[in-house]
PDB file of N, CA and C in Angstrom:
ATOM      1  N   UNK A   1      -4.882  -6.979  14.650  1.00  0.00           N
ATOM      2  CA  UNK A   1      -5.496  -5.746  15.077  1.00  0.00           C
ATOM      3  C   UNK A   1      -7.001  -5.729  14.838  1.00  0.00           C
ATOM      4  N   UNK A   2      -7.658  -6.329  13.670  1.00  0.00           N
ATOM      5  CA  UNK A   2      -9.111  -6.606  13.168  1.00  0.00           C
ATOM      6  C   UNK A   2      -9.793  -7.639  14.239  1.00  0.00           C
ATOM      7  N   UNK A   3      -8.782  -8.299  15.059  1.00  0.00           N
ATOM      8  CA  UNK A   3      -9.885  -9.573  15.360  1.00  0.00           C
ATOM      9  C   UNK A   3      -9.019  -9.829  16.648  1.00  0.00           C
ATOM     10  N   UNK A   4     -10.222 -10.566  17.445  1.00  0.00           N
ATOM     11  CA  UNK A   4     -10.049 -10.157  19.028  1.00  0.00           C
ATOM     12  C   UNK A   4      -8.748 -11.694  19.715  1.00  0.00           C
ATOM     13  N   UNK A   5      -8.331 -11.946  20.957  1.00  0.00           N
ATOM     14  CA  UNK A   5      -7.090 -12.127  20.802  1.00  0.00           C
ATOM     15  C   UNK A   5      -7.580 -13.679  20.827  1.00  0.00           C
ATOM     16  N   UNK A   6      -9.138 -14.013  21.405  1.00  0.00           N
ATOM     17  CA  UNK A   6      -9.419 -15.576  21.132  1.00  0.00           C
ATOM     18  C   UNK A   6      -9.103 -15.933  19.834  1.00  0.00           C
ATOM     19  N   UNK A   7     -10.005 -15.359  19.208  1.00  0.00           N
ATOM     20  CA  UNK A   7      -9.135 -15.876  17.566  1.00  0.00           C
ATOM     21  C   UNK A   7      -8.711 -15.575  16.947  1.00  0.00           C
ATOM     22  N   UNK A   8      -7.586 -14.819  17.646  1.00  0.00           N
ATOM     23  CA  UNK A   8      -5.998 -14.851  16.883  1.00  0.00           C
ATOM     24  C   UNK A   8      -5.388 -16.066  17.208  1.00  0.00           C
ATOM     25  N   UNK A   9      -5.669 -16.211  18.423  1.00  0.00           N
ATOM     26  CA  UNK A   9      -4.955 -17.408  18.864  1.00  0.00           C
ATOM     27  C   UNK A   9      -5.740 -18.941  18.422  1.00  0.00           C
ATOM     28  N   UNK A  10      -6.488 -18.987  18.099  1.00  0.00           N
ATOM     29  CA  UNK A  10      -7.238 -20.217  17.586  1.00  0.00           C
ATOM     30  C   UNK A  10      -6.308 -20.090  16.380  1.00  0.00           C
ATOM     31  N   UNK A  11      -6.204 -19.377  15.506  1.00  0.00           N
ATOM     32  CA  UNK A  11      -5.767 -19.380  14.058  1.00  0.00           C
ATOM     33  C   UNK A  11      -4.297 -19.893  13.943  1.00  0.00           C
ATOM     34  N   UNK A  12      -3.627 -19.341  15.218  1.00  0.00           N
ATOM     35  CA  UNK A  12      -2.365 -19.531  15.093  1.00  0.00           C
ATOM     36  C   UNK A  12      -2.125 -21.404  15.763  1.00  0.00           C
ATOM     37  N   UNK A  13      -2.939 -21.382  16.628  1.00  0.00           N
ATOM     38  CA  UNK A  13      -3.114 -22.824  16.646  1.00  0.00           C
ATOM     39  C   UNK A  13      -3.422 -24.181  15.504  1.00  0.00           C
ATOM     40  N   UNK A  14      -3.986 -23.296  14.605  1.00  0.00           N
ATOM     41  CA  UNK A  14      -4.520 -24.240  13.495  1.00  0.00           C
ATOM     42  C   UNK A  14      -3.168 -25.058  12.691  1.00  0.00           C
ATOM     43  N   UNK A  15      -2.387 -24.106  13.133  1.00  0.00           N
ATOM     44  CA  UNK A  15      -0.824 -24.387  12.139  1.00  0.00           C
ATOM     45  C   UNK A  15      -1.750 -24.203  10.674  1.00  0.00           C
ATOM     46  N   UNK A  16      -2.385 -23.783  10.026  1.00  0.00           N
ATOM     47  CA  UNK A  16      -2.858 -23.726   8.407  1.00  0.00           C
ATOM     48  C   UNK A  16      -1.231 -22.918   7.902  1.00  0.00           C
ATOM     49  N   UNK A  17      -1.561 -23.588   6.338  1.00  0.00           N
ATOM     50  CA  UNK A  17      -0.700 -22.715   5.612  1.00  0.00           C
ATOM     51  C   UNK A  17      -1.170 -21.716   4.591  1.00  0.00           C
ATOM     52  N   UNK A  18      -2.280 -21.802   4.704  1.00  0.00           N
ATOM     53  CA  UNK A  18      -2.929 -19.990   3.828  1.00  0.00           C
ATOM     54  C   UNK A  18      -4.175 -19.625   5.100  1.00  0.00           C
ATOM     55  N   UNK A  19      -5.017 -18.557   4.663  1.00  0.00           N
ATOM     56  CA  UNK A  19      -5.433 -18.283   5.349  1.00  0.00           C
ATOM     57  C   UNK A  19      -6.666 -19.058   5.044  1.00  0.00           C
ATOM     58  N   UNK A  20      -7.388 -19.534   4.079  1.00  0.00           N
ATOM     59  CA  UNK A  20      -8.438 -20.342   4.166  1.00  0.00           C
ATOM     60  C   UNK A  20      -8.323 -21.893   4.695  1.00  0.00           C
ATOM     61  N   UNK A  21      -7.033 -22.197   4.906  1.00  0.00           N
ATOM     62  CA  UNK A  21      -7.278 -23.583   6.214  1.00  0.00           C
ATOM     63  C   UNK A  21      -7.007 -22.201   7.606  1.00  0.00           C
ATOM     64  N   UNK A  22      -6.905 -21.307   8.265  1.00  0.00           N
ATOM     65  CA  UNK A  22      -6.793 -21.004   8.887  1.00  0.00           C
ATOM     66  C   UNK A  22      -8.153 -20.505   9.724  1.00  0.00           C
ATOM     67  N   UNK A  23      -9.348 -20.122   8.451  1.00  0.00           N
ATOM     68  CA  UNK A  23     -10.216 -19.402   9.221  1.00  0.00           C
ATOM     69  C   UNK A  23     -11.478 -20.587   8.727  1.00  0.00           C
ATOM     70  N   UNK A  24     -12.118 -20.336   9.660  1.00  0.00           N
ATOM     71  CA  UNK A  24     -13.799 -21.156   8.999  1.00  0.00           C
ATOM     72  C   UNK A  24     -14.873 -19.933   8.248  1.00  0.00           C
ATOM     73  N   UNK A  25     -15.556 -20.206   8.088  1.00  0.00           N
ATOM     74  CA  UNK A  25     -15.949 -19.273   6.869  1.00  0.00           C
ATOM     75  C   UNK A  25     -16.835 -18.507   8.316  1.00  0.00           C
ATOM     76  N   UNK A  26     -17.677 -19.047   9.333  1.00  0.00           N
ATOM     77  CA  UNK A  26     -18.178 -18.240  10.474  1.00  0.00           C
ATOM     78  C   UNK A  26     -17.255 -17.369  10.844  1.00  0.00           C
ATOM     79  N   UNK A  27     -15.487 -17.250  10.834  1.00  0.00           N
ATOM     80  CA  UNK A  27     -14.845 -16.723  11.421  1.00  0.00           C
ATOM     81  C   UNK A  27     -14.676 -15.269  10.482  1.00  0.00           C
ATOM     82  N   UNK A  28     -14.802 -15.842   9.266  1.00  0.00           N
ATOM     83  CA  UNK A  28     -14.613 -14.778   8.221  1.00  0.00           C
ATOM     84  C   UNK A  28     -15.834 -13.265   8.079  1.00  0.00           C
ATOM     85  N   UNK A  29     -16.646 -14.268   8.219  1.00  0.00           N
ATOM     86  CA  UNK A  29     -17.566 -13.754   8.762  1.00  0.00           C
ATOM     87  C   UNK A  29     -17.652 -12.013   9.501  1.00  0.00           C
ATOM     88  N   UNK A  30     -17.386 -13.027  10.934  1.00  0.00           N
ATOM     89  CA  UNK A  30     -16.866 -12.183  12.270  1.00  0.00           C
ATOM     90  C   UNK A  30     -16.455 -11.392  11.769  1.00  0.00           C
ATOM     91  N   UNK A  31     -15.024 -11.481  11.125  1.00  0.00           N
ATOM     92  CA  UNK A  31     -14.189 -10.425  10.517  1.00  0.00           C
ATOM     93  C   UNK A  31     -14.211  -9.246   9.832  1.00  0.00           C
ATOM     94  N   UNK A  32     -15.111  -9.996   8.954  1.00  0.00           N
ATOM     95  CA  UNK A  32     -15.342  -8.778   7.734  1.00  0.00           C
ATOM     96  C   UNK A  32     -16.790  -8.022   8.222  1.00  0.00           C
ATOM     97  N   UNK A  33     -18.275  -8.774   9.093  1.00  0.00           N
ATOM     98  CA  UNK A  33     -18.986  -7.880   9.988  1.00  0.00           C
ATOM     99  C   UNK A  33     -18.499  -6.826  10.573  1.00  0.00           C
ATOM    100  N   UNK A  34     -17.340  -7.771  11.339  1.00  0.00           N
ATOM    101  CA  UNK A  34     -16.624  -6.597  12.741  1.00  0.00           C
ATOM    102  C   UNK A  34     -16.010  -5.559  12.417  1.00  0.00           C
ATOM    103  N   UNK A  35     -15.543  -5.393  11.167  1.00  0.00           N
ATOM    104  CA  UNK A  35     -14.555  -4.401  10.159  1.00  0.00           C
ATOM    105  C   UNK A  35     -14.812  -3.821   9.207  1.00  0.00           C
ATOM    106  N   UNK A  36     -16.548  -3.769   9.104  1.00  0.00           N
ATOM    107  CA  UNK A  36     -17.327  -3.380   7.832  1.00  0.00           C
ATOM    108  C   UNK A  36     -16.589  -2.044   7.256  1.00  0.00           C
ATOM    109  N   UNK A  37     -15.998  -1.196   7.515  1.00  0.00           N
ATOM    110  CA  UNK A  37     -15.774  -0.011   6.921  1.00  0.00           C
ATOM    111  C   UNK A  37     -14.626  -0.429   6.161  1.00  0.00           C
ATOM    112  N   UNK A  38     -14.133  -1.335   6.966  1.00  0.00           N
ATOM    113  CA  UNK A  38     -12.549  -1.460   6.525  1.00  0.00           C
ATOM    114  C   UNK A  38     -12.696  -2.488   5.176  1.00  0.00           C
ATOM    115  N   UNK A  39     -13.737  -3.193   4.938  1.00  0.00           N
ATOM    116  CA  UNK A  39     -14.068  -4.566   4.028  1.00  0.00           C
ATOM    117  C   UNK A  39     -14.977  -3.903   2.973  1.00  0.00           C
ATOM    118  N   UNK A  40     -15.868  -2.594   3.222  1.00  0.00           N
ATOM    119  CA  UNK A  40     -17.141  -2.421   2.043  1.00  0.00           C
ATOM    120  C   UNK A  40     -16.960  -1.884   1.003  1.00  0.00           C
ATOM    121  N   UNK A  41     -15.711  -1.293   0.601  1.00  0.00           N
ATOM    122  CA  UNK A  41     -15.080  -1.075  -0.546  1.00  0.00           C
ATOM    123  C   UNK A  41     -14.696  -2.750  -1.915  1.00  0.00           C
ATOM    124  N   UNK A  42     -14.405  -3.346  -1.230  1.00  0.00           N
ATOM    125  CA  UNK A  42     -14.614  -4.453  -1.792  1.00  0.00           C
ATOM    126  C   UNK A  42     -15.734  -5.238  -2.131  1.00  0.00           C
ATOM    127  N   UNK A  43     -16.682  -5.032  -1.583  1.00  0.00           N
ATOM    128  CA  UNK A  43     -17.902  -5.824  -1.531  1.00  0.00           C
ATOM    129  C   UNK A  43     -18.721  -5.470  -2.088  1.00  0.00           C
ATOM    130  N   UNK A  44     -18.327  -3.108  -2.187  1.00  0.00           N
ATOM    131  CA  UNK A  44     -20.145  -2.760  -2.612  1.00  0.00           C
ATOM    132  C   UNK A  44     -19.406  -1.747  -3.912  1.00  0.00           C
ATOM    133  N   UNK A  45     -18.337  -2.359  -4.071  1.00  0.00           N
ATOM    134  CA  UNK A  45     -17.738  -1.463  -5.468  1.00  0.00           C
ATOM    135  C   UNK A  45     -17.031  -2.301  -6.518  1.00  0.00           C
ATOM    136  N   UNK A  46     -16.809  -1.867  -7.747  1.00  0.00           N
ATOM    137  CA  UNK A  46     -16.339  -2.656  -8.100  1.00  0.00           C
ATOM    138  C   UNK A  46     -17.317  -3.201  -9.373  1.00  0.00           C
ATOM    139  N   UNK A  47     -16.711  -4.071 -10.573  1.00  0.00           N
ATOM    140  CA  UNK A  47     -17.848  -5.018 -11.249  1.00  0.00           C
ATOM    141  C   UNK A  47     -18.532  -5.553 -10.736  1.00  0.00           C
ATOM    142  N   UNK A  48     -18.493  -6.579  -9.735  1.00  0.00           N
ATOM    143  CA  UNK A  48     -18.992  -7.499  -9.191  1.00  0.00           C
ATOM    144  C   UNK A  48     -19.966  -6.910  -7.848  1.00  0.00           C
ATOM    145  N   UNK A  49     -19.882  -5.804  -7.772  1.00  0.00           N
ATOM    146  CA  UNK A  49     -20.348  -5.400  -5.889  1.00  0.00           C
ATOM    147  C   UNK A  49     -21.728  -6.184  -5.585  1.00  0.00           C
ATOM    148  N   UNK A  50     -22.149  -5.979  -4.884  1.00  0.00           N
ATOM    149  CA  UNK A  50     -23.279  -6.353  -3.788  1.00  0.00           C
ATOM    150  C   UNK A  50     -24.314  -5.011  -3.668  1.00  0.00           C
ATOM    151  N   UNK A  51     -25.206  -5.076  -3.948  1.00  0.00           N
ATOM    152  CA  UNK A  51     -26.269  -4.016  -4.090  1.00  0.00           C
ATOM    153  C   UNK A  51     -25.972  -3.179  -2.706  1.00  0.00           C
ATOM    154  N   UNK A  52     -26.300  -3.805  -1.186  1.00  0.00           N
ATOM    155  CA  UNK A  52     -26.083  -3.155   0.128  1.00  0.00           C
ATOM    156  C   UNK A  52     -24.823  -4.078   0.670  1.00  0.00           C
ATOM    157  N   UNK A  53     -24.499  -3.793   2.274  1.00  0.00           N
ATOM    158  CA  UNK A  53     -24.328  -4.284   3.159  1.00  0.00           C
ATOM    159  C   UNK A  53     -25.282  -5.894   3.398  1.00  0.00           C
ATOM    160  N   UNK A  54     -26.655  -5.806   3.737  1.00  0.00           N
ATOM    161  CA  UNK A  54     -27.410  -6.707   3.556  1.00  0.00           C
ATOM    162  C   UNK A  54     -27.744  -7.928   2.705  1.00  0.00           C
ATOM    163  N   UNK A  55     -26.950  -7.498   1.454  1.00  0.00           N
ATOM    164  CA  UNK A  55     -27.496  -8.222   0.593  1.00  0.00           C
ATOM    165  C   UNK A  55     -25.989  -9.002   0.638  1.00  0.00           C
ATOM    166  N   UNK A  56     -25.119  -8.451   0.482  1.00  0.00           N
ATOM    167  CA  UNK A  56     -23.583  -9.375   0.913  1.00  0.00           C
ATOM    168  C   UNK A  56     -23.616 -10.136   1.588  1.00  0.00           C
ATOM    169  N   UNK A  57     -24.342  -9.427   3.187  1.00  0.00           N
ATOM    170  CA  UNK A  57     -24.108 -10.547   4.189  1.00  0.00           C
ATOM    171  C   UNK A  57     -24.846 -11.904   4.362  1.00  0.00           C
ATOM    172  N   UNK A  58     -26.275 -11.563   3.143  1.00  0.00           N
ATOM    173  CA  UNK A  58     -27.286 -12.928   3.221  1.00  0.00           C
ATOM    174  C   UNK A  58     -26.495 -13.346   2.624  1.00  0.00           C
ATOM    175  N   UNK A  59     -25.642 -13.126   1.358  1.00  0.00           N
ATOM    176  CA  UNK A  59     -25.058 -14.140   0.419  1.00  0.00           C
ATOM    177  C   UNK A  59     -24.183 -14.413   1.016  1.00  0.00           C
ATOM    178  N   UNK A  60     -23.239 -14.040   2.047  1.00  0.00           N
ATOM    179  CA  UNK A  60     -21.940 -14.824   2.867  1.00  0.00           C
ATOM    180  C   UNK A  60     -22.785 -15.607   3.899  1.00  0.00           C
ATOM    181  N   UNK A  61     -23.967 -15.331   4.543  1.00  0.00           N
ATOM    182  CA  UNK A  61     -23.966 -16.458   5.725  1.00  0.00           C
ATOM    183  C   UNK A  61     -25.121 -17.719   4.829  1.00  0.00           C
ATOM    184  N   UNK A  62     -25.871 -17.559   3.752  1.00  0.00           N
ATOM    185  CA  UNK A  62     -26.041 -18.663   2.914  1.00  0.00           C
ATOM    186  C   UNK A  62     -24.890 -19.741   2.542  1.00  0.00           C
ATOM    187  N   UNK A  63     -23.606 -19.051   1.523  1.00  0.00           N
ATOM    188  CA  UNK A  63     -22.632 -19.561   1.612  1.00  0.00           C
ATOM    189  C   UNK A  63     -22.030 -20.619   2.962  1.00  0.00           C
ATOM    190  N   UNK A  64     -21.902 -19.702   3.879  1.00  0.00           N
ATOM    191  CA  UNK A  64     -21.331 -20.315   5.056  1.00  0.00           C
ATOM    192  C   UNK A  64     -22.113 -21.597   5.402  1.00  0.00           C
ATOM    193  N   UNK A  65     -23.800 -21.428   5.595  1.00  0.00           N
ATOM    194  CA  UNK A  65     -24.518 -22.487   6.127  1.00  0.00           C
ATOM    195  C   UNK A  65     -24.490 -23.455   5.208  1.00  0.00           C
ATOM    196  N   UNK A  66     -24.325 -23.344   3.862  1.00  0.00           N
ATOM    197  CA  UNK A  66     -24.315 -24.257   2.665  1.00  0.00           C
ATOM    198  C   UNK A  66     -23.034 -24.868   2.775  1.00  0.00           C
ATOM    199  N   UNK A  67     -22.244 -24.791   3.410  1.00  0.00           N
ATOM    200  CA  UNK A  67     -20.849 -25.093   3.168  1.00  0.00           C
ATOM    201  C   UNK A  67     -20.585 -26.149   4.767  1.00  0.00           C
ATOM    202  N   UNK A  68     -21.290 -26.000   5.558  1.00  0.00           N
ATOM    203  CA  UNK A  68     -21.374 -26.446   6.852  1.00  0.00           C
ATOM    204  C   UNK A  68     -22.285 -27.592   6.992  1.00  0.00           C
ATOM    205  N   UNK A  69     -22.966 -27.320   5.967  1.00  0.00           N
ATOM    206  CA  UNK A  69     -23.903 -28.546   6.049  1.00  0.00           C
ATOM    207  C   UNK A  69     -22.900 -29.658   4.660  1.00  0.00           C
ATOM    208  N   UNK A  70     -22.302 -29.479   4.204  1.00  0.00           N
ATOM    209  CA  UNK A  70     -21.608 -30.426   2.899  1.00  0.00           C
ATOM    210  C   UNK A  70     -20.562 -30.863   4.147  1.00  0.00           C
ATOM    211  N   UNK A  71     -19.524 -29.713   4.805  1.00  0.00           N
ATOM    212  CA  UNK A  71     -18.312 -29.898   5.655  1.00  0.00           C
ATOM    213  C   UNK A  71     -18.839 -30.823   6.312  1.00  0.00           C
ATOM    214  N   UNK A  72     -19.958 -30.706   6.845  1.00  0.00           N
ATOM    215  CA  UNK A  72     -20.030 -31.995   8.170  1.00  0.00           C
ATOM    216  C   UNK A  72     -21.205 -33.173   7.586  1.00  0.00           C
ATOM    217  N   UNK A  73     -21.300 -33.272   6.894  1.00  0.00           N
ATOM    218  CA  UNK A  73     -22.179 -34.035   5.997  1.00  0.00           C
ATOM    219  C   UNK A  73     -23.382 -34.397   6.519  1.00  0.00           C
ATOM    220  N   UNK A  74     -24.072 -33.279   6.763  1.00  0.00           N
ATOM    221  CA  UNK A  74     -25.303 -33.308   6.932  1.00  0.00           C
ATOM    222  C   UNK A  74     -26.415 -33.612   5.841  1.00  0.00           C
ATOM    223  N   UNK A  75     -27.394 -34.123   5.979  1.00  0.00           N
ATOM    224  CA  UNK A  75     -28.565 -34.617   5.208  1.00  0.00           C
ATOM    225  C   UNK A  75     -29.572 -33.518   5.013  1.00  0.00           C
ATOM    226  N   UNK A  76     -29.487 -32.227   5.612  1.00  0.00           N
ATOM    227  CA  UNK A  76     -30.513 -31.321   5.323  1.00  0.00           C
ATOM    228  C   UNK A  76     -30.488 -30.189   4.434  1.00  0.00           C
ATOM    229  N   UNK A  77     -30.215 -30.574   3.609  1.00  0.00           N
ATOM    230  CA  UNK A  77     -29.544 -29.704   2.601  1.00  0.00           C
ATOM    231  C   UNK A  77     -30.911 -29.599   1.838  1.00  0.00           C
ATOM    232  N   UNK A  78     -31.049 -28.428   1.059  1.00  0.00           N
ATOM    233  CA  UNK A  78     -32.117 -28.520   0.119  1.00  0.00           C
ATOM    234  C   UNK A  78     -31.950 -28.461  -0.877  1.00  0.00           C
ATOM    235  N   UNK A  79     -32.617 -28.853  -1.741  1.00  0.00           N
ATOM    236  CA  UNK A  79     -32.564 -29.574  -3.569  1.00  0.00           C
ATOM    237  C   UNK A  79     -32.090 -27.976  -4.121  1.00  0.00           C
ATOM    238  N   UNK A  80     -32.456 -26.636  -3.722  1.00  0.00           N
ATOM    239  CA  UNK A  80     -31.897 -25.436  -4.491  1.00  0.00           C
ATOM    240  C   UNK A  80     -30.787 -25.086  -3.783  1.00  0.00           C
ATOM    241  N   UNK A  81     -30.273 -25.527  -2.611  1.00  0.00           N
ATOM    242  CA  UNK A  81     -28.924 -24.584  -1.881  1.00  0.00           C
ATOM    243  C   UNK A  81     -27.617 -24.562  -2.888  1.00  0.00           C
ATOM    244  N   UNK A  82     -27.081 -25.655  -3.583  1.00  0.00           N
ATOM    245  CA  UNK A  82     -26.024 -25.878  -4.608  1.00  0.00           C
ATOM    246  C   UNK A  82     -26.074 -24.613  -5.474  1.00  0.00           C
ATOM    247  N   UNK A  83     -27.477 -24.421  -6.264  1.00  0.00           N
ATOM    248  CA  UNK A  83     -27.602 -23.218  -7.242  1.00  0.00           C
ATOM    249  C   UNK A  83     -27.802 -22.302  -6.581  1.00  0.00           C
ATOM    250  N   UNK A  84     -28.582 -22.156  -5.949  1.00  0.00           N
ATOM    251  CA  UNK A  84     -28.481 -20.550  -4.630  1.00  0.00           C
ATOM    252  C   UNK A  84     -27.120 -20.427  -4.371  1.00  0.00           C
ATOM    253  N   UNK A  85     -25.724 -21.049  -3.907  1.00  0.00           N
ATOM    254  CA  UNK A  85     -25.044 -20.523  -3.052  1.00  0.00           C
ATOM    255  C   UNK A  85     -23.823 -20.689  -4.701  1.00  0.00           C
ATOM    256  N   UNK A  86     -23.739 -21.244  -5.156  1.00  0.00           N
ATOM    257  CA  UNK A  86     -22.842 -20.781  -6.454  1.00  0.00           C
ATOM    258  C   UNK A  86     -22.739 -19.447  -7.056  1.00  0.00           C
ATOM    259  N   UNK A  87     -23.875 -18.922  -7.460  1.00  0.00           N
ATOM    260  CA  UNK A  87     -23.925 -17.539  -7.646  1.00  0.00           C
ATOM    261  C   UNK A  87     -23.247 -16.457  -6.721  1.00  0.00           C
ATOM    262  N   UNK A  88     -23.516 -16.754  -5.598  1.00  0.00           N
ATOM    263  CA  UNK A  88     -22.849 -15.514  -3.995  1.00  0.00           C
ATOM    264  C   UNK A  88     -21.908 -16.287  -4.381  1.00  0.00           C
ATOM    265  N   UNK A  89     -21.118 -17.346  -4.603  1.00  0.00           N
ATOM    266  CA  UNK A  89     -19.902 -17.808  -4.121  1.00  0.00           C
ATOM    267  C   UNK A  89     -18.941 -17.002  -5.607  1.00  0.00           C
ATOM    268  N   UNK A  90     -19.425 -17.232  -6.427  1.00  0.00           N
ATOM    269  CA  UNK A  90     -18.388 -16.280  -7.609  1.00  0.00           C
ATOM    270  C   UNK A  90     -18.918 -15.311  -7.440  1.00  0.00           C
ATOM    271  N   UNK A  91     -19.773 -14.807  -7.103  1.00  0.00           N
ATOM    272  CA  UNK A  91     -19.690 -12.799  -6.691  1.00  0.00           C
ATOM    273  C   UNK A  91     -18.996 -12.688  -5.833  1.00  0.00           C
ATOM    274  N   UNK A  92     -18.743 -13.149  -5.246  1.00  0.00           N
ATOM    275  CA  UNK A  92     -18.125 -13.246  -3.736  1.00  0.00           C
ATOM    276  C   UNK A  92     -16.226 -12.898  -4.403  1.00  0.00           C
ATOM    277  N   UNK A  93     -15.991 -13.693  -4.860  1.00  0.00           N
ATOM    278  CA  UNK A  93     -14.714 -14.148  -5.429  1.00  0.00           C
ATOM    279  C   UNK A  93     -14.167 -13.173  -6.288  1.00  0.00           C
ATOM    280  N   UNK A  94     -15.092 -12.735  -7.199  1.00  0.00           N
ATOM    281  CA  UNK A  94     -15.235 -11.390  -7.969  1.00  0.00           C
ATOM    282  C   UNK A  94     -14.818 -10.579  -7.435  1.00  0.00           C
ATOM    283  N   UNK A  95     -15.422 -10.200  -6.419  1.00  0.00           N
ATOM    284  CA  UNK A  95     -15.044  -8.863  -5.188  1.00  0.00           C
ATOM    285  C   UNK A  95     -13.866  -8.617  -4.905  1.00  0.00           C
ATOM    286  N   UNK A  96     -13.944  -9.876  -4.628  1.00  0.00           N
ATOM    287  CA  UNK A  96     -12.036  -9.990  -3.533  1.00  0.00           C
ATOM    288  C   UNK A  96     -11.164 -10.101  -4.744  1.00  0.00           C
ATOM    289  N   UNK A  97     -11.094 -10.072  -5.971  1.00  0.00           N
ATOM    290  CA  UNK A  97     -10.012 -10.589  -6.846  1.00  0.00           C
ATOM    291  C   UNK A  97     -10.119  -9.147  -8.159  1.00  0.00           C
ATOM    292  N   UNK A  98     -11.047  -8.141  -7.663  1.00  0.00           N
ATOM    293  CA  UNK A  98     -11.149  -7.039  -8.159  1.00  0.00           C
ATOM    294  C   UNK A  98     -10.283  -6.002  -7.737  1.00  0.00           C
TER     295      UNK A  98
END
């Protein structure tokens, strides 16, 4: 019902058996953008929250690009992305497990 019927059907194609082999982190993305009302209780409350909307979403699409460049083993990575994107990645985790 959150997400449109292309990728429902990509997902269900994936055959994954949780939902993180199912979605790519761009897709997650999509999701939780496209559904902000339904997702910002988690994100901006809580121990762990996220100051805004804004400040979540730099730390999820950092994450994402940091994670895309290791996934496909790209060489352009920069000497701080590892320590930049660790921090969003356990706030991140925080959120959802709050």
């Amino acid at each position: 019902q959150v997400v449109s019927q292309d990728l429902y059907g990509k997902t269900l194609a994936r055959r994954a058996n949780t939902i993180d082999e199912a979605l790519t982190p761009g897709e997650c993305i999509e999701i939780i953008m496209g559904n902000w009302p339904s997702f910002q209780g988690i994100f901006l409350s809580g121990s762990a929250l996220f100051e805004n909307q804004r400040k979540f979403q730099t730390a999820l699409t950092e994450v994402s690009q940091y994670r895309n460049k290791v996934k496909h083993g790209r060489s352009d990575i920069a000497y701080n992305e590892p320590e930049l994107c660790r921090p969003y990645t356990e706030q991140i985790r925080r959120c959802m497990q709050s």
